[in-house]
C-alpha atoms as a PDB file:
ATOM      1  CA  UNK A   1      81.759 219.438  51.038  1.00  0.00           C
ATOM      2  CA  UNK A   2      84.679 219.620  48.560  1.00  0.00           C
ATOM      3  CA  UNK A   3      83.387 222.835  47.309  1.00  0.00           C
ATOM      4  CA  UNK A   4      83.225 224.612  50.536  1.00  0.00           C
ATOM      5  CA  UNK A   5      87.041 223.136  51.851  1.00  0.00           C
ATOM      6  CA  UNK A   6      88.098 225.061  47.986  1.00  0.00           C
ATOM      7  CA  UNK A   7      86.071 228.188  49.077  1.00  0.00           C
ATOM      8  CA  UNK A   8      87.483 228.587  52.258  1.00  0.00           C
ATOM      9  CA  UNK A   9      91.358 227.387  50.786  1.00  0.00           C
ATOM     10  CA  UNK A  10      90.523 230.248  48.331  1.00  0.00           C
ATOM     11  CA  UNK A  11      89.347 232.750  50.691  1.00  0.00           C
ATOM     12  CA  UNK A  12      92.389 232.330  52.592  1.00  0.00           C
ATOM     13  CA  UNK A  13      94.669 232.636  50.275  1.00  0.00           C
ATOM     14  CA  UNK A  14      92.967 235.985  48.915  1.00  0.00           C
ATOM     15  CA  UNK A  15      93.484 237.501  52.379  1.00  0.00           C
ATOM     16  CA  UNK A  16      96.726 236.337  52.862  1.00  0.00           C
ATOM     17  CA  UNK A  17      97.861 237.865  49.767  1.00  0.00           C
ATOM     18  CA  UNK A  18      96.247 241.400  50.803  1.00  0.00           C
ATOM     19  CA  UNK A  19      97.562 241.235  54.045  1.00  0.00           C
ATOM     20  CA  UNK A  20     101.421 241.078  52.861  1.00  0.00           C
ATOM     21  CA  UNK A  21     100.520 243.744  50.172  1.00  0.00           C
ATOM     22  CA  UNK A  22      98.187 246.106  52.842  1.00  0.00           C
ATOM     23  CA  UNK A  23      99.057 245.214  56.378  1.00  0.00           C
ATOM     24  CA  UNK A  24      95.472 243.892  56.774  1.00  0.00           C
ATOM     25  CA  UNK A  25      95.723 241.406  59.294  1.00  0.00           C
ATOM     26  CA  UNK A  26      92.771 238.363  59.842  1.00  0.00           C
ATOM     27  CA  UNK A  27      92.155 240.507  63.553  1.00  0.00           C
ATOM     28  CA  UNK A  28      91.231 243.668  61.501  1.00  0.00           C
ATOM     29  CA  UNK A  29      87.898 241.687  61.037  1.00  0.00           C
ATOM     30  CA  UNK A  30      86.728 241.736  64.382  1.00  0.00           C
ATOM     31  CA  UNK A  31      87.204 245.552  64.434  1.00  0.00           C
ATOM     32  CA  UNK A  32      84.441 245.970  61.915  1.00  0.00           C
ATOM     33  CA  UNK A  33      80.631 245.617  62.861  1.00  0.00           C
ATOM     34  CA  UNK A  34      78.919 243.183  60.707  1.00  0.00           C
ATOM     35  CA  UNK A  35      75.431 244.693  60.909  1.00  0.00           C
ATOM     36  CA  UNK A  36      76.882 248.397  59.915  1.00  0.00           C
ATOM     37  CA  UNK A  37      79.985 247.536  58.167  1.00  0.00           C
ATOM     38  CA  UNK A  38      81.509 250.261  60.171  1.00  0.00           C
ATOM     39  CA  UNK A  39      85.124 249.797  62.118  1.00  0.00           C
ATOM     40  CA  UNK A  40      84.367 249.763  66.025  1.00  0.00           C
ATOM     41  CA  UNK A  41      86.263 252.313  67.946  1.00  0.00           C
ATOM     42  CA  UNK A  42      88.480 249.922  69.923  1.00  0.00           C
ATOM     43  CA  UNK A  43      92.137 251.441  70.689  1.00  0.00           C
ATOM     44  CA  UNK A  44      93.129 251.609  73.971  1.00  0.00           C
ATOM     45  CA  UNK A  45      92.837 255.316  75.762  1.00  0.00           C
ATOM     46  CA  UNK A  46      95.991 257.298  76.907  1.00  0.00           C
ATOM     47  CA  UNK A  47      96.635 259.339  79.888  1.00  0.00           C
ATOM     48  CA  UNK A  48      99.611 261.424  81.194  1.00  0.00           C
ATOM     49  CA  UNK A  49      99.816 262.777  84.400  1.00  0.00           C
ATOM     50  CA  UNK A  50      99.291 266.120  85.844  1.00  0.00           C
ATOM     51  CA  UNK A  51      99.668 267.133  89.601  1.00  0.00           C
ATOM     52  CA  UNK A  52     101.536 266.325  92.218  1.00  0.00           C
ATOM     53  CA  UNK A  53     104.711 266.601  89.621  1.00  0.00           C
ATOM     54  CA  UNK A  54     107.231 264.255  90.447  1.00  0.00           C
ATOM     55  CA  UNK A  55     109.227 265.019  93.501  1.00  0.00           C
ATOM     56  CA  UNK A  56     106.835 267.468  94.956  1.00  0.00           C
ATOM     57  CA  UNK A  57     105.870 267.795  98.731  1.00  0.00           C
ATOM     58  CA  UNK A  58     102.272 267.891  99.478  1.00  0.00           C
ATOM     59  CA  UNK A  59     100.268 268.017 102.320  1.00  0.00           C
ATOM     60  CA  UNK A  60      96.489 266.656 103.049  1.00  0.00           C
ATOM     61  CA  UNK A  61      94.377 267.007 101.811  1.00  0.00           C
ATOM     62  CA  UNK A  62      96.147 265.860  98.072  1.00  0.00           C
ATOM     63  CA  UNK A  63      94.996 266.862  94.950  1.00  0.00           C
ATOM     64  CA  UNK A  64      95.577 264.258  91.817  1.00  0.00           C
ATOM     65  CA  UNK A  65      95.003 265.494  88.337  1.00  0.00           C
ATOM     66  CA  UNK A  66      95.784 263.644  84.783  1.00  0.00           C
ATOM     67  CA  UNK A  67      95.151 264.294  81.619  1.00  0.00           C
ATOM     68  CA  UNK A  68      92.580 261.394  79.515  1.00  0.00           C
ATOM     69  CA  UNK A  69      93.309 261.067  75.927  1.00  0.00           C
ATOM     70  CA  UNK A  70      91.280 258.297  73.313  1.00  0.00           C
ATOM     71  CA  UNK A  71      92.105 258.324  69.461  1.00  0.00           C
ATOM     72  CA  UNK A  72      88.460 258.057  68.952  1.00  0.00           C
ATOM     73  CA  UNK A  73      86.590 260.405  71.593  1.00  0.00           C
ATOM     74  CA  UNK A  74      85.740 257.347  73.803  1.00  0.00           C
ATOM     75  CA  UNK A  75      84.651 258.396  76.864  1.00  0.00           C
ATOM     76  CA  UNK A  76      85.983 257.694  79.942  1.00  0.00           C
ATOM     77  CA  UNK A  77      83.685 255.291  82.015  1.00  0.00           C
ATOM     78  CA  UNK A  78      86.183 255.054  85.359  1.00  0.00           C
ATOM     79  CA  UNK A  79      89.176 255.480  86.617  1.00  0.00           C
ATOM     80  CA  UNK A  80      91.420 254.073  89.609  1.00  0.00           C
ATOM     81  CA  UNK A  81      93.888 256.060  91.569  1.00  0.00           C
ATOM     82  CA  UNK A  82      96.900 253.998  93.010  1.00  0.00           C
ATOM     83  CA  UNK A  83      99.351 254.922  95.776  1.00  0.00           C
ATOM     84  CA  UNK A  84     102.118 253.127  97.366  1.00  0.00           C
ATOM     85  CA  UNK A  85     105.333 253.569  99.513  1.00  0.00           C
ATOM     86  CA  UNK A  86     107.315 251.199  96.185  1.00  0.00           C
ATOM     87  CA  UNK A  87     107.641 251.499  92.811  1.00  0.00           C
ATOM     88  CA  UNK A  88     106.221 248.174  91.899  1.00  0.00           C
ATOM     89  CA  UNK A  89     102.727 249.211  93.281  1.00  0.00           C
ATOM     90  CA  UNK A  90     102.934 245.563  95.258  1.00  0.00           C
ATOM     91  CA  UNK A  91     100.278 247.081  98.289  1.00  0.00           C
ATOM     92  CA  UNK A  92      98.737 249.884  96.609  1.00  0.00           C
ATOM     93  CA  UNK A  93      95.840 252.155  98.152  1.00  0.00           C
ATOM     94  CA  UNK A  94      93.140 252.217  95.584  1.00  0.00           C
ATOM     95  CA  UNK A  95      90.805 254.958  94.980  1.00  0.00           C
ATOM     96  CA  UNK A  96      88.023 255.013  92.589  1.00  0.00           C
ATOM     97  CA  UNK A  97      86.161 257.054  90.576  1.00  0.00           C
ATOM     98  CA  UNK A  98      84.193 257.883  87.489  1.00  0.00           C
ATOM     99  CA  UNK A  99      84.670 260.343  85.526  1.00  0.00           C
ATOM    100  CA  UNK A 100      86.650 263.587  85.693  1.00  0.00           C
ATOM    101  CA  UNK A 101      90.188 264.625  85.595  1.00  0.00           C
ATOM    102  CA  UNK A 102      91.137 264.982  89.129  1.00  0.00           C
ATOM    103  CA  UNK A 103      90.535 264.038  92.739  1.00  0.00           C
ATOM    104  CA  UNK A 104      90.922 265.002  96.000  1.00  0.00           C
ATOM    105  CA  UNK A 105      92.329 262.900  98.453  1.00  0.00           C
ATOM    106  CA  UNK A 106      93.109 262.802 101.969  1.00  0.00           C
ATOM    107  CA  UNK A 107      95.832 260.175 102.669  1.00  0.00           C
ATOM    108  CA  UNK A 108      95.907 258.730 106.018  1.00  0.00           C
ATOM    109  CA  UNK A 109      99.559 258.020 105.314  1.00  0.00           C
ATOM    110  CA  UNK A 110     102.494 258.606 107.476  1.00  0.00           C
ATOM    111  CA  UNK A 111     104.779 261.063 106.096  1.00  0.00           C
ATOM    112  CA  UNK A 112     107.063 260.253 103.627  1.00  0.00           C
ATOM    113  CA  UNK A 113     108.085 259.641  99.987  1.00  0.00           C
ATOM    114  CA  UNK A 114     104.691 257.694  97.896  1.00  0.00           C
ATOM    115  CA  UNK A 115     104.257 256.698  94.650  1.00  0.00           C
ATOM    116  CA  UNK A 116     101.163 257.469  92.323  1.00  0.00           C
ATOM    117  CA  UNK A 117     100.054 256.642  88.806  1.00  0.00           C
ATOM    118  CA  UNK A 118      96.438 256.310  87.467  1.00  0.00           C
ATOM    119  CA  UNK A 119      94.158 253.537  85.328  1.00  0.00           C
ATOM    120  CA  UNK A 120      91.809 255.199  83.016  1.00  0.00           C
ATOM    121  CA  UNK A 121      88.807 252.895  81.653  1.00  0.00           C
ATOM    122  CA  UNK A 122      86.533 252.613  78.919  1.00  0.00           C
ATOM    123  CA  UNK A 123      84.187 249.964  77.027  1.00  0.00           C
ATOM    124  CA  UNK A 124      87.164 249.548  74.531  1.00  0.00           C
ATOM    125  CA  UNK A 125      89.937 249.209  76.969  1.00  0.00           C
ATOM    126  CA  UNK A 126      91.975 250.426  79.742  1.00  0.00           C
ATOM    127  CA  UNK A 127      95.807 252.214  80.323  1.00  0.00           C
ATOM    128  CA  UNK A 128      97.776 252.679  83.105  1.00  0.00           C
ATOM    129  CA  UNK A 129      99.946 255.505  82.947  1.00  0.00           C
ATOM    130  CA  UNK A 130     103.310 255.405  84.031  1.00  0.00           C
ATOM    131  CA  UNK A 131     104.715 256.406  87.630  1.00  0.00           C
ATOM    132  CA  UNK A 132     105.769 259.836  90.066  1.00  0.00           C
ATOM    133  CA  UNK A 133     106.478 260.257  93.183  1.00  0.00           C
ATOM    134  CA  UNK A 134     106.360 262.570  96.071  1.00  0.00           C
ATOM    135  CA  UNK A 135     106.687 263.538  99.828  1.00  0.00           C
ATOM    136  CA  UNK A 136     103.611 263.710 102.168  1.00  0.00           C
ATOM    137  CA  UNK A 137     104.289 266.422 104.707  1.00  0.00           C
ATOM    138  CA  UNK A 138     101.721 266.757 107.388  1.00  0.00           C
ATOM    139  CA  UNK A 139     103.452 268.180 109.991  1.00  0.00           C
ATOM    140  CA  UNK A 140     103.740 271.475 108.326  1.00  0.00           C
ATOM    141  CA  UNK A 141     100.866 273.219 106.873  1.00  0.00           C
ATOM    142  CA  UNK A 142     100.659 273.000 103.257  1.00  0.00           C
ATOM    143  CA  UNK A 143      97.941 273.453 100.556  1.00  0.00           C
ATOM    144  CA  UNK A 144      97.312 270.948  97.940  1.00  0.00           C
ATOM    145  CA  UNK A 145     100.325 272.135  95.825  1.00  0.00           C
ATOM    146  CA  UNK A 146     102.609 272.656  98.438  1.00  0.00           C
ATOM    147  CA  UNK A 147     102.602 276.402  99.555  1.00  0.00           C
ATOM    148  CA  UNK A 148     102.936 276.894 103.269  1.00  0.00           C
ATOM    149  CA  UNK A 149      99.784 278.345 105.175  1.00  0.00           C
ATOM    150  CA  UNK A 150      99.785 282.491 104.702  1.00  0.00           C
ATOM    151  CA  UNK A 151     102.047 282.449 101.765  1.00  0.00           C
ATOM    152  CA  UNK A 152     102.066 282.976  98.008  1.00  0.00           C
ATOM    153  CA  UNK A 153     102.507 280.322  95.586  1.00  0.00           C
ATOM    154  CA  UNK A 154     104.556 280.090  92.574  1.00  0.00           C
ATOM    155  CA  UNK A 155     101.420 279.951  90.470  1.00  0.00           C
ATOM    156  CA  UNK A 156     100.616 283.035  90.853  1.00  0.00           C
ATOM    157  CA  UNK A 157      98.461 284.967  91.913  1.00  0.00           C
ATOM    158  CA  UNK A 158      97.409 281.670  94.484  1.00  0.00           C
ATOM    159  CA  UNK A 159      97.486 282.338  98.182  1.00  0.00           C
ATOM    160  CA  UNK A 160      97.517 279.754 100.271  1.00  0.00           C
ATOM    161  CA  UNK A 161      94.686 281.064 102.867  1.00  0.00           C
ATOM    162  CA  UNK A 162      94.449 277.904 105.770  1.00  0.00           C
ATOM    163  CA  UNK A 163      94.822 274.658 103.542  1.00  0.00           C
ATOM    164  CA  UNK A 164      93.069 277.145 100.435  1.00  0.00           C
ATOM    165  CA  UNK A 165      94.294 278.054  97.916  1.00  0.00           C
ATOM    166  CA  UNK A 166      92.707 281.294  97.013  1.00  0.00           C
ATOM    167  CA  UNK A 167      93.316 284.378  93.997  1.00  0.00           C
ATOM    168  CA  UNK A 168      95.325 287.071  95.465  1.00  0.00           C
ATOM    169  CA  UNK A 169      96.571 289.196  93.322  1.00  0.00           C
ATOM    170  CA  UNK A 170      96.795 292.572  95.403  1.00  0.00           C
ATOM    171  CA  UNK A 171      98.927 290.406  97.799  1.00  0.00           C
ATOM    172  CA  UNK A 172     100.499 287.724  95.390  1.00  0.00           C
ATOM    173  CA  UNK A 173     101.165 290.182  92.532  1.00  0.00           C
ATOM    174  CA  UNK A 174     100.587 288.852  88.761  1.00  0.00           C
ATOM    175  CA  UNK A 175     103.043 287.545  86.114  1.00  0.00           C
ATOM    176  CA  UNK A 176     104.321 290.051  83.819  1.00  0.00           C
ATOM    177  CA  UNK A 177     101.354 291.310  81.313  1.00  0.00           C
ATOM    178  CA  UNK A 178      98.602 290.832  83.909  1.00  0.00           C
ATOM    179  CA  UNK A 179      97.130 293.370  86.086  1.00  0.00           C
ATOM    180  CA  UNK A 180      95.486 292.672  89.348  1.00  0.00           C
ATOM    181  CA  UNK A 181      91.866 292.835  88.843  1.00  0.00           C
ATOM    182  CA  UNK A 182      88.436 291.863  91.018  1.00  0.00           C
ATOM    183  CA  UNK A 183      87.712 289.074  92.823  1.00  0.00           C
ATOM    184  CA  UNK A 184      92.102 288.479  93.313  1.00  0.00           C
ATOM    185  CA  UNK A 185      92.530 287.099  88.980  1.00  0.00           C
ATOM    186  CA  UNK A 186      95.142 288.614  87.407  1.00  0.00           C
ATOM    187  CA  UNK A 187      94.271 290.006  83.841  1.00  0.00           C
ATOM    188  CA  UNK A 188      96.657 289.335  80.764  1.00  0.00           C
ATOM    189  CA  UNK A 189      96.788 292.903  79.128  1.00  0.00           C
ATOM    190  CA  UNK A 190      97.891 291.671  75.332  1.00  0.00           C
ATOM    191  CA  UNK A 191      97.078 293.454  72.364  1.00  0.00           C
ATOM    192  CA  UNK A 192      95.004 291.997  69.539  1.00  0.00           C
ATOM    193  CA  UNK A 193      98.020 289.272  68.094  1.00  0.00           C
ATOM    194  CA  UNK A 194      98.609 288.239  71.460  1.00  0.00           C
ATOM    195  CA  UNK A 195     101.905 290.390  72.190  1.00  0.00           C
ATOM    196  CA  UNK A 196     101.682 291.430  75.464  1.00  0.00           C
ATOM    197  CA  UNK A 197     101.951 294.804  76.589  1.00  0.00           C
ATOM    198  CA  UNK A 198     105.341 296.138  76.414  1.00  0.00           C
ATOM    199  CA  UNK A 199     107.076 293.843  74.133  1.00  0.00           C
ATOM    200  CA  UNK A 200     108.100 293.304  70.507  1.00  0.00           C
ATOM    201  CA  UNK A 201     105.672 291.164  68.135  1.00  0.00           C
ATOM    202  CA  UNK A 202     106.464 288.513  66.091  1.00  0.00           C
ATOM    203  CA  UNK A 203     105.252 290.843  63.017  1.00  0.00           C
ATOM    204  CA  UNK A 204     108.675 292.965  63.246  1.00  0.00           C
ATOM    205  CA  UNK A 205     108.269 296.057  63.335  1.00  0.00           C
ATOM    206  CA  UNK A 206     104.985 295.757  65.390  1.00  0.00           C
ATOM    207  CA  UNK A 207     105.512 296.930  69.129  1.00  0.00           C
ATOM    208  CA  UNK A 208     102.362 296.503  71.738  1.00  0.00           C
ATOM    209  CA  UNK A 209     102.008 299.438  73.701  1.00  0.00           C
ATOM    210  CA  UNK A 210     100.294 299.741  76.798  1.00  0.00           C
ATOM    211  CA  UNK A 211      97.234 301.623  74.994  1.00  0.00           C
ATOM    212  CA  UNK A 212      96.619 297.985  73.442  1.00  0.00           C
ATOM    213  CA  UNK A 213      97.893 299.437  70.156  1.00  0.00           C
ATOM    214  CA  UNK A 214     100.880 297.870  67.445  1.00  0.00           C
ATOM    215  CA  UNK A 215     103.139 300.284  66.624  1.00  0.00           C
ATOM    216  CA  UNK A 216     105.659 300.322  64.224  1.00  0.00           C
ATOM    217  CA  UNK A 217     109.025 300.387  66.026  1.00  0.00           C
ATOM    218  CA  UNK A 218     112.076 298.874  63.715  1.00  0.00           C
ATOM    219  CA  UNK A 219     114.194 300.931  65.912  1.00  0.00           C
ATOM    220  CA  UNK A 220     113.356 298.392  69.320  1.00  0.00           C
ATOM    221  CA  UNK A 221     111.983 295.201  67.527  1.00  0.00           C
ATOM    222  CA  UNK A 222     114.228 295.499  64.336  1.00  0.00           C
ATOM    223  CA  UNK A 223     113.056 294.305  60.593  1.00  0.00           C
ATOM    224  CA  UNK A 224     112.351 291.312  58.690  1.00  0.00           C
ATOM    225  CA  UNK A 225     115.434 290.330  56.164  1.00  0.00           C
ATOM    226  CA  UNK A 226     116.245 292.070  53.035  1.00  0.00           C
ATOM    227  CA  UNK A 227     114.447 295.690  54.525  1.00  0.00           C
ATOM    228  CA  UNK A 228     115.730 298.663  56.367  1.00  0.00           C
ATOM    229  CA  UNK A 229     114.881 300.852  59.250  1.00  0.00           C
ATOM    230  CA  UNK A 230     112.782 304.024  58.363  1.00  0.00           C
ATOM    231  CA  UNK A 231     112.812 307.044  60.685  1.00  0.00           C
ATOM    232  CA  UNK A 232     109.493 306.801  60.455  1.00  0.00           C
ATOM    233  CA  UNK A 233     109.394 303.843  62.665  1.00  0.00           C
ATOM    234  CA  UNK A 234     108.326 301.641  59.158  1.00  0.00           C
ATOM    235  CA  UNK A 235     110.706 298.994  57.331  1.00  0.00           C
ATOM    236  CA  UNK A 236     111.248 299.903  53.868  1.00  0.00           C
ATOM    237  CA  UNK A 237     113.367 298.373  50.848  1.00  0.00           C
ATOM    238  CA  UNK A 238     117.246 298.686  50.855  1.00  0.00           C
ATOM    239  CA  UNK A 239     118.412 301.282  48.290  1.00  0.00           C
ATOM    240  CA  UNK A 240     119.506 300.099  44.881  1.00  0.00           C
ATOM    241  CA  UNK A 241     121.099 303.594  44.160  1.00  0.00           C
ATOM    242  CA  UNK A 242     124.105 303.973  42.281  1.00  0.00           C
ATOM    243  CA  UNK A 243     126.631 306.499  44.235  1.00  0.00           C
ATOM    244  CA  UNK A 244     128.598 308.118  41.148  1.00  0.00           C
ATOM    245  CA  UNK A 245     132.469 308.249  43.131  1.00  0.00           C
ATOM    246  CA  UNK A 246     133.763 312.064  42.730  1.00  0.00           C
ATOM    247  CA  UNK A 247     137.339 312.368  41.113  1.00  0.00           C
ATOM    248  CA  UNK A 248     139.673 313.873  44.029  1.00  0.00           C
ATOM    249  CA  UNK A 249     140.949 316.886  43.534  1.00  0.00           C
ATOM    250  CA  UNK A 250     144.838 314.661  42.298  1.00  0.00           C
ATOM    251  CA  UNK A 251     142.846 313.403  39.583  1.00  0.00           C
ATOM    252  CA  UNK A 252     141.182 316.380  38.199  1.00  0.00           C
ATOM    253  CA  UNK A 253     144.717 318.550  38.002  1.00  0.00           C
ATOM    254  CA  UNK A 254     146.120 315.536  36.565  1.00  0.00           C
ATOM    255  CA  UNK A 255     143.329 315.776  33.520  1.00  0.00           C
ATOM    256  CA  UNK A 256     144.750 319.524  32.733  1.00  0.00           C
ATOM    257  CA  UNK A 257     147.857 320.405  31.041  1.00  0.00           C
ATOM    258  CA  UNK A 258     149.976 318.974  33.960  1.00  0.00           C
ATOM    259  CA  UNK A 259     148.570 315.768  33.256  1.00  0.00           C
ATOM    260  CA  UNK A 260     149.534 316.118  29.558  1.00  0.00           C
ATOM    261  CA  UNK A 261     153.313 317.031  30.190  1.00  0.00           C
ATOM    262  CA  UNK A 262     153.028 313.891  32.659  1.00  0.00           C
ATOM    263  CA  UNK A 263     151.739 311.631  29.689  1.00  0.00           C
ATOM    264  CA  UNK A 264     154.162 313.050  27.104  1.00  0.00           C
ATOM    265  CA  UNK A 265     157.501 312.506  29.995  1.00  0.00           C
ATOM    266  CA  UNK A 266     156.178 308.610  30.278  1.00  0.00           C
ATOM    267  CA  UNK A 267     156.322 308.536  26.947  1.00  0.00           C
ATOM    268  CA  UNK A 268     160.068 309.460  26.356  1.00  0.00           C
ATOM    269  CA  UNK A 269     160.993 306.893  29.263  1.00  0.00           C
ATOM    270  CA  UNK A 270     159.182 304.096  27.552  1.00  0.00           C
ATOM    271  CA  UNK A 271     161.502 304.742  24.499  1.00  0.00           C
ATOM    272  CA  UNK A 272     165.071 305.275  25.695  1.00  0.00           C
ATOM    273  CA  UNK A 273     164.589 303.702  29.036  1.00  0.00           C
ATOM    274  CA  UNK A 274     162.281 301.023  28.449  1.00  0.00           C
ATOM    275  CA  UNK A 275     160.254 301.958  31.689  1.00  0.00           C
ATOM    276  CA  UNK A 276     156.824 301.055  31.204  1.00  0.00           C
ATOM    277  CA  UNK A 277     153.684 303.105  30.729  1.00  0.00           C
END
């Protein structure tokens, strides 16, 4: 029995000493599986959320979305949705679901300013993200991300068609570099680096034209330091040519027999008039 109380004294005292050198802690041991003698994935998930953004006026129905993150690619096993009219969540209206990354609501609310925030599940652990709120409008007719009925959202090309938002491009238009193409999506016209149409690359002196093709162009998108603009179009090296300076036309009759009689004259005043040189 006096063996086993030294074991275990010794033991102790091992790990204690490896924890102050490491940061191993005596709870690191329950992370590891005996039978494998691999560490269990057990940190907590993360989640941030998405839409409605904070502030935003919605109408019903409402469309949540959030964004599940876990350090170890656990997967999400459920989730709970939680709305109320404080920020302390005292009497909040639960709604529950599986898995996914957004739901669909319709809030039989009265309208006003709510409060949302999600809890995201799995066998490891749970979070609870933090807080946003927003306005529930149902007196006017809005889609989920607040565009009135028969107009164009800000995410464009969306058209708000009766509570739907719908692609509508010929009647939304497109960001610039898209096109309107079928079915309402807007295309991104880019060429192969990703510059889109129209615009300078990152790659000076590559410019995307609207063929798809990079140009050089130093004279729009300019050069990378230490080169020069070519007329070509290409950057080349600065010039390390030495420009020989031409005598002006002083100096050269001052080299001929004027400049001798000059020479001789400063001599003459250097001796009896001490003038110098």
């Amino acid at each position: 029995m006096v063996n086993i109380k030294k074991t275990l004294f010794f033991v102790l005292v091992i790990f204690s000493m490896i924890s102050l050198v490491s940061g191993f802690s005596f709870a690191d041991l329950f992370d590891v599986n005996l039978l494998t003698g691999k560490i269990v994935n057990n940190k907590n998930p993360s989640v941030s959320l998405g839409m409605p953004s904070d502030g935003q006026v919605v109408g019903n129905p409402v469309t949540f979305s959030w964004i599940y993150f876990d350090p170890e690619d656990d997967k999400l096993e459920s989730y709970t949705i939680l709305i109320d009219d404080n920020q302390r969540f005292t009497s909040p209206i639960a709604y529950y679901g599986l898995v996914g990354d957004s739901q669909k609501v319709y809030l039989s609310l009265e309208d006003g300013q709510y409060y949302w925030r999600i809890e995201v599940n799995n066998k490891f652990g749970s979070e609870t993200s933090d807080f946003r709120g927003f306005y529930l409008n149902t007196k006017e007719k809005l889609c989920e991300d607040g565009t009135m009925y028969y107009d164009c959202s800000v995410n464009k090309p969306d058209y708000c068609r009766a509570g739907v938002l719908v692609k509508d491009c010929i009647r939304c238009g497109c960001d610039r570099g898209a096109t309107c193409g079928k079915g309402g999506n807007c295309i991104e016209q880019k060429c192969v680096d990703g510059t889109i149409y129209g615009e300078c690359s990152i790659n000076k002196p590559k410019y995307c034209l609207s063929s798809g093709i990079l140009k050089d162009t130093c004279s729009l998108c300019g050069c990378p330091v230490d080169l020069v603009c070519d007329v070509d179009g290409k950057c080349k090296e600065k010039s390390t040519e030495i420009i020989e300076e031409k005598p002006t036309e002083t100096e050269i009759k001052e080299t001929g027999i004027t400049g001798f009689f000059k020479r001789i004259a400063g001599v003459f005043r250097f001796i009896f008039k001490g003038e110098p040189l």
